[in-house]
N, C-alpha and C. Protein backbone atom coordinates (compact mmCIF):
# COMPACT_ATOMS: atom_id res chain seq x y z
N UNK A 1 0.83 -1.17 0.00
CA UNK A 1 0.00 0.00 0.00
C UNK A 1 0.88 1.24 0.00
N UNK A 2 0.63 2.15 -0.95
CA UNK A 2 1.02 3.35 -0.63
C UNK A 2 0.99 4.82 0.81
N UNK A 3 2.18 4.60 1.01
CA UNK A 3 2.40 5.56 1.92
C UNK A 3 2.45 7.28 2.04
N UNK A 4 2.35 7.36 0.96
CA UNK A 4 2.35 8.94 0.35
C UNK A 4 1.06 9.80 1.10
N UNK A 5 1.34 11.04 1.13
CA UNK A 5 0.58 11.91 1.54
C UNK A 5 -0.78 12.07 0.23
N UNK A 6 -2.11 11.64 0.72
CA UNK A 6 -2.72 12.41 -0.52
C UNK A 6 -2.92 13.52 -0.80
N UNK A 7 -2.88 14.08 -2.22
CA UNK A 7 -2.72 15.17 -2.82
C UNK A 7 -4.13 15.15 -3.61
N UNK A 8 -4.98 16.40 -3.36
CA UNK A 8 -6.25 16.29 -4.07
C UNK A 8 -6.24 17.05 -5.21
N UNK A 9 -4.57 17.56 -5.02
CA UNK A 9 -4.09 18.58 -7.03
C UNK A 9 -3.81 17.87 -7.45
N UNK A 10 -3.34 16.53 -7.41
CA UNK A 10 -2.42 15.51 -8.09
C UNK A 10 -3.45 15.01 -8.91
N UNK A 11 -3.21 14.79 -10.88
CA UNK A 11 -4.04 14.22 -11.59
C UNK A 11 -3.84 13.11 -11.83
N UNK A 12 -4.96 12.19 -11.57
CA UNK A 12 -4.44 10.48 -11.84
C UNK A 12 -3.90 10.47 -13.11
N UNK A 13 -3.41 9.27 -14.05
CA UNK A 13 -2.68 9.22 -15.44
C UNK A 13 -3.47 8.44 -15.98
N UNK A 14 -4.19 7.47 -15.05
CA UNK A 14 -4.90 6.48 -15.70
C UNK A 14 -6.67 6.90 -15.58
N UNK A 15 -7.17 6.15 -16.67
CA UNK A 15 -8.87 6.17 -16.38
C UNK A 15 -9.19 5.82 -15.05
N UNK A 16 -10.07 6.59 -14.18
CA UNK A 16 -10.30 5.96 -13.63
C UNK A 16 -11.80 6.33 -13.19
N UNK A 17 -12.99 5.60 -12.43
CA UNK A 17 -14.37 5.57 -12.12
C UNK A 17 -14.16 6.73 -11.10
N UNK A 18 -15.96 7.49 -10.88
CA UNK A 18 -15.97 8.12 -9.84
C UNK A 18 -16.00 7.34 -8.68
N UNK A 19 -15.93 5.99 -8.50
CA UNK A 19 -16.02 5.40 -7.39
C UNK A 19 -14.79 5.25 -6.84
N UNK A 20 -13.77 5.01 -8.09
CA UNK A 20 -12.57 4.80 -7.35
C UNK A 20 -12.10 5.82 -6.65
N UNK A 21 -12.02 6.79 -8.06
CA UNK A 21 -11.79 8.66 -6.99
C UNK A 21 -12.15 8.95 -5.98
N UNK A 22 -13.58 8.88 -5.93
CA UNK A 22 -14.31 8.89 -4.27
C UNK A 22 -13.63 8.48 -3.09
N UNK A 23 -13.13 7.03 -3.70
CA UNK A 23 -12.78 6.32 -2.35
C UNK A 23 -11.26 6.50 -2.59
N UNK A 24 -10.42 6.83 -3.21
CA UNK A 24 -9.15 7.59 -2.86
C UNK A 24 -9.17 9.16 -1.83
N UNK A 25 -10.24 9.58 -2.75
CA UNK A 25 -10.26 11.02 -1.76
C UNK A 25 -11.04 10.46 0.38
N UNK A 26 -11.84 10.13 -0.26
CA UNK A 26 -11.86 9.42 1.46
C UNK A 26 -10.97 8.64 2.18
N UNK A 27 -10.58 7.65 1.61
CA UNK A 27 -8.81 7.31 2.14
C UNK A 27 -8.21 8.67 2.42
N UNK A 28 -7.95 9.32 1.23
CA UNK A 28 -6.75 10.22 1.48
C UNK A 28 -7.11 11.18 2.56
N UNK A 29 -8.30 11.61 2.74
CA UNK A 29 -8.54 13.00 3.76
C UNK A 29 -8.99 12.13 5.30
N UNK A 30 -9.02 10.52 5.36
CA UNK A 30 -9.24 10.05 6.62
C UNK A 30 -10.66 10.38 7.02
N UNK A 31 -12.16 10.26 5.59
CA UNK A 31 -13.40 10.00 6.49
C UNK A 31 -14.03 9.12 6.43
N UNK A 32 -13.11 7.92 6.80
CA UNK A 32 -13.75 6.61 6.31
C UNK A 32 -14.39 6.21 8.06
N UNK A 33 -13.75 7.10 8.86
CA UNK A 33 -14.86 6.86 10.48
C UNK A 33 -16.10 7.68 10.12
N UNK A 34 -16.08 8.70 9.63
CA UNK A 34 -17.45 9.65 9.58
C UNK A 34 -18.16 8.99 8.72
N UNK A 35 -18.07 8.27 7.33
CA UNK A 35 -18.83 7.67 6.69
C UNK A 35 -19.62 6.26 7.29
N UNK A 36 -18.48 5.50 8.14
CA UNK A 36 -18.82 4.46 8.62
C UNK A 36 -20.23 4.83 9.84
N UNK A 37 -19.81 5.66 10.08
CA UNK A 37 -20.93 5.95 11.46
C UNK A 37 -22.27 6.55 10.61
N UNK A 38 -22.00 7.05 9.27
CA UNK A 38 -23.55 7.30 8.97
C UNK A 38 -24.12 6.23 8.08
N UNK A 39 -23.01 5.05 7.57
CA UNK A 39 -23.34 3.48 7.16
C UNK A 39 -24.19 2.75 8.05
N UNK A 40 -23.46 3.31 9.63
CA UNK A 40 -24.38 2.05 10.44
C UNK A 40 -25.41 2.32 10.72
N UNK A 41 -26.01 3.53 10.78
CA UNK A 41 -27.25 4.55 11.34
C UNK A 41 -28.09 4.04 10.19
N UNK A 42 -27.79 4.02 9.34
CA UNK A 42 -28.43 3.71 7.71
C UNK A 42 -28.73 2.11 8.21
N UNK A 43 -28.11 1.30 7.99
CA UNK A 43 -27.83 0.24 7.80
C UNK A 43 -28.90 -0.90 9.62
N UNK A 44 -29.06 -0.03 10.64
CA UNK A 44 -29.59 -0.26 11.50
C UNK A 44 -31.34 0.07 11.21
N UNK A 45 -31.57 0.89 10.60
CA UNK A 45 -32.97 1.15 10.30
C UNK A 45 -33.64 0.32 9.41
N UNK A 46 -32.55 0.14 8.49
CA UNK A 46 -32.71 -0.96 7.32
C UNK A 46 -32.84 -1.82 7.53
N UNK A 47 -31.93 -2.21 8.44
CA UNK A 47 -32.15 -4.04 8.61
C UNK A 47 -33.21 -4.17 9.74
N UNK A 48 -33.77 -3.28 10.39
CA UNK A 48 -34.17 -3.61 11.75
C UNK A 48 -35.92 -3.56 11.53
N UNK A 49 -35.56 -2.65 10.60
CA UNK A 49 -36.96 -2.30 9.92
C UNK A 49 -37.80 -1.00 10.68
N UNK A 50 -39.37 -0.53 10.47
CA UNK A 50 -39.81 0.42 10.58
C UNK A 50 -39.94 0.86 12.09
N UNK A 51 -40.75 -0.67 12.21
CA UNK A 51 -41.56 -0.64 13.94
C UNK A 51 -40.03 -0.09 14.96
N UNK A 52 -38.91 -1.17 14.70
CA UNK A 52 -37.91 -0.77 15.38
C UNK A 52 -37.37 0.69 15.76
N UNK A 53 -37.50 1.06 14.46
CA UNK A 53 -36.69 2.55 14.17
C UNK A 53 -37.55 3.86 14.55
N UNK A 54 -38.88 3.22 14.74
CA UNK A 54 -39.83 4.22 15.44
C UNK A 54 -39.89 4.87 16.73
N UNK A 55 -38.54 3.25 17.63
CA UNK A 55 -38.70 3.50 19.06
C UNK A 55 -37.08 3.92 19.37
N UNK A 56 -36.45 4.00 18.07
CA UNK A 56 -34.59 4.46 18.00
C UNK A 56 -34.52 5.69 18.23
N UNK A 57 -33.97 6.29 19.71
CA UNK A 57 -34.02 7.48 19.52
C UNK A 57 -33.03 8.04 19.53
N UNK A 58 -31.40 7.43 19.31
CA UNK A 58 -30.18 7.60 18.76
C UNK A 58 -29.64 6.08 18.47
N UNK A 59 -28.81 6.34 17.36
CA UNK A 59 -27.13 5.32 16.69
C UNK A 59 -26.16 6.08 16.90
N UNK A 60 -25.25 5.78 17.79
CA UNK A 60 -23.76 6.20 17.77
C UNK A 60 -22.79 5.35 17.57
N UNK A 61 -22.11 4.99 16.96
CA UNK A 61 -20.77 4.30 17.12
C UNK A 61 -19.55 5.17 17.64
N UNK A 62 -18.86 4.36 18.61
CA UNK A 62 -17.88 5.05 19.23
C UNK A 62 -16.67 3.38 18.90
N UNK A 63 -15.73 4.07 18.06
CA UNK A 63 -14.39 2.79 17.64
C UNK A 63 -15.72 1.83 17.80
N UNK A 64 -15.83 0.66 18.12
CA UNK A 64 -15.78 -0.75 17.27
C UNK A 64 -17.57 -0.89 18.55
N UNK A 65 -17.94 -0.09 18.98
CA UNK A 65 -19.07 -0.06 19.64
C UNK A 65 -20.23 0.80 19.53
N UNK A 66 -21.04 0.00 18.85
CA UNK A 66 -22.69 0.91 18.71
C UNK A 66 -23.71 1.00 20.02
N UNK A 67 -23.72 2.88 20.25
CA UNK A 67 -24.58 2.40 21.08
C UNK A 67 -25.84 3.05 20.07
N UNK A 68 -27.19 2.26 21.13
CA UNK A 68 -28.50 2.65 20.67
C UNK A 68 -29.77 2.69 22.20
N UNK A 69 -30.21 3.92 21.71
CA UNK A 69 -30.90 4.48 22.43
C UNK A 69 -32.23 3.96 22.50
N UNK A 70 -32.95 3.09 22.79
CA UNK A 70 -34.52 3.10 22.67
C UNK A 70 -35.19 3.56 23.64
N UNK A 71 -36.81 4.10 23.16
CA UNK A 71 -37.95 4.44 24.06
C UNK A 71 -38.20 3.42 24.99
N UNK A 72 -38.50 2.24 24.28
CA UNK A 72 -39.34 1.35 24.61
C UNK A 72 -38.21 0.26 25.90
N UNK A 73 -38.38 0.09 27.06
CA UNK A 73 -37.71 -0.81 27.79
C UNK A 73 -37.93 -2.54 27.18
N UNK A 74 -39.46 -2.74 26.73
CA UNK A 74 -39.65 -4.35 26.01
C UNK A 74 -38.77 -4.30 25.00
N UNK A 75 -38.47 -3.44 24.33
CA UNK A 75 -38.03 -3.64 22.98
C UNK A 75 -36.65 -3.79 22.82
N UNK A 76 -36.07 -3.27 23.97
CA UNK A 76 -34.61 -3.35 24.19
C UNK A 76 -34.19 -4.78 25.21
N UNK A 77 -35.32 -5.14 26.00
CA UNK A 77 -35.42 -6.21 26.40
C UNK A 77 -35.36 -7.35 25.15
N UNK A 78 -35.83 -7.19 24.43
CA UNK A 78 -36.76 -8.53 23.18
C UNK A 78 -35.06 -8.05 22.06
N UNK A 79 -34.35 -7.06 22.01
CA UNK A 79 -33.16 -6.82 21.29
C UNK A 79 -32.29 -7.66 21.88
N UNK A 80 -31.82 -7.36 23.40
CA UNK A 80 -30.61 -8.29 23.78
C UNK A 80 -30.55 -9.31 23.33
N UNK A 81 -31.51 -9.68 23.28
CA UNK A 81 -31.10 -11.74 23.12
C UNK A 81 -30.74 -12.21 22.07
N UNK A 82 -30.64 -10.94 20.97
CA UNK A 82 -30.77 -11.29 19.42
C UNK A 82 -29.38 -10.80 18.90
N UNK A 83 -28.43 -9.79 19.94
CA UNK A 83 -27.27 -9.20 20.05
C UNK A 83 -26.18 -9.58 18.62
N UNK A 84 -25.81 -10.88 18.70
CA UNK A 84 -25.00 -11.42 17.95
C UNK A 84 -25.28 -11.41 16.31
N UNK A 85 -26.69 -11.90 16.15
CA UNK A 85 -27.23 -11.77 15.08
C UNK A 85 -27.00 -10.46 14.49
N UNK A 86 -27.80 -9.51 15.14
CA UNK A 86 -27.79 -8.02 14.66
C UNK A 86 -25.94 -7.55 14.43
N UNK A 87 -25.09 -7.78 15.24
CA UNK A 87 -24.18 -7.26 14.67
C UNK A 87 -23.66 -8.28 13.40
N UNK A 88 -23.67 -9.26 13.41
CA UNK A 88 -23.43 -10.31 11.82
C UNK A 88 -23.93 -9.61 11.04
N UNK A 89 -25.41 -8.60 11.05
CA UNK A 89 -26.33 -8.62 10.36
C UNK A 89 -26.05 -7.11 9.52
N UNK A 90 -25.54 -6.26 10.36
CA UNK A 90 -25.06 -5.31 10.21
C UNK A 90 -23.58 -5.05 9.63
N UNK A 91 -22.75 -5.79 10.24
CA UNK A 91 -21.45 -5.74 9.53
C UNK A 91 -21.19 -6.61 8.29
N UNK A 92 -22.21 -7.50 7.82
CA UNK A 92 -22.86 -7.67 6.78
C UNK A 92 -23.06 -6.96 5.59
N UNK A 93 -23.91 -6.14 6.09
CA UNK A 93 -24.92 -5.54 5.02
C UNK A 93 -23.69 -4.65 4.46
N UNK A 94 -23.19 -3.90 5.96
CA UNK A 94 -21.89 -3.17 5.29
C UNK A 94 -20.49 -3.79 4.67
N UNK A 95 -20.09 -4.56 4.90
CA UNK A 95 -18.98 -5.25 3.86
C UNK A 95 -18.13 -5.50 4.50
N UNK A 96 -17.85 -5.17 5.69
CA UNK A 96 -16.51 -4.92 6.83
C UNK A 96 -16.86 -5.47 8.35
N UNK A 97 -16.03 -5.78 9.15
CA UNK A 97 -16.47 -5.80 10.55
C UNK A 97 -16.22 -4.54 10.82
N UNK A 98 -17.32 -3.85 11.12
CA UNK A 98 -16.82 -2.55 12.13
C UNK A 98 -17.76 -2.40 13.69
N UNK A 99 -18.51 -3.03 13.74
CA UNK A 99 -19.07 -3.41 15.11
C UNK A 99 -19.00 -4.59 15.99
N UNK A 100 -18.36 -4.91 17.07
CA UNK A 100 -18.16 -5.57 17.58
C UNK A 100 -18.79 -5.98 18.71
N UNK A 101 -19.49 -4.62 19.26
CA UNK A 101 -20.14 -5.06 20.33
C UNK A 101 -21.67 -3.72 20.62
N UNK A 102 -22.65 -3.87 20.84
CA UNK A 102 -23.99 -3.11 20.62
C UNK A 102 -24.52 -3.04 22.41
N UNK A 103 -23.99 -2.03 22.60
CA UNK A 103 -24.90 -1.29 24.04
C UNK A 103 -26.80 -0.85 23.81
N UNK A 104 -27.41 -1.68 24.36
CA UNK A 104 -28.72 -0.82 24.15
C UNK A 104 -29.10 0.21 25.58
N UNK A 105 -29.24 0.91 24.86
CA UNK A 105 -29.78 2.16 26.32
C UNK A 105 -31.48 2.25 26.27
């Protein structure tokens, strides 16, 4: 892997996709934590579905730990037990392990 400083004047030589660019410029400027944390916020509503996300009243990830806020005490009760799943389910959907462990509040 290249060690170089990225340069966002520097013109690539070769063709390349806006995807790749994208994800050079996010490598290079270091917001691959800020993107990840609005992946999982995304990615928790999605998988969890409507009813869930009705009673979500924050997603934070802090390094390799999501917390989540619910209204509802049953619902965070009826979540624990399912813990393991949901993070498979989540670091899944996103492509990477980036959650390791899910606090419900």
């Amino acid at each position: 892997m290249n060690n170089k400083k990225f340069n966002p004047y520097k013109r690539l030589h070769e063709e390349s996709s806006i995807q790749d660019v994208l994800g050079k410029m996010i490598s290079g400027y270091n917001l691959e934590k800020g993107i990840d944390k609005l992946n999982v916020r995304e990615a928790w509503i999605k998988l969890l579905g409507p009813g869930i996300a009705a009673y979500t009243q924050q997603v934070e990830l802090r390094k390799d730990t999501l917390f989540v806020a619910l209204s509802s005490n049953v619902l965070r009760e009826e979540l624990s037990y399912g813990l393991d799943k949901i993070i498979a389910m989540i670091n899944e959907d996103l492509g990477k392990e980036i959650i390791k462990k899910i606090i419900l509040r």
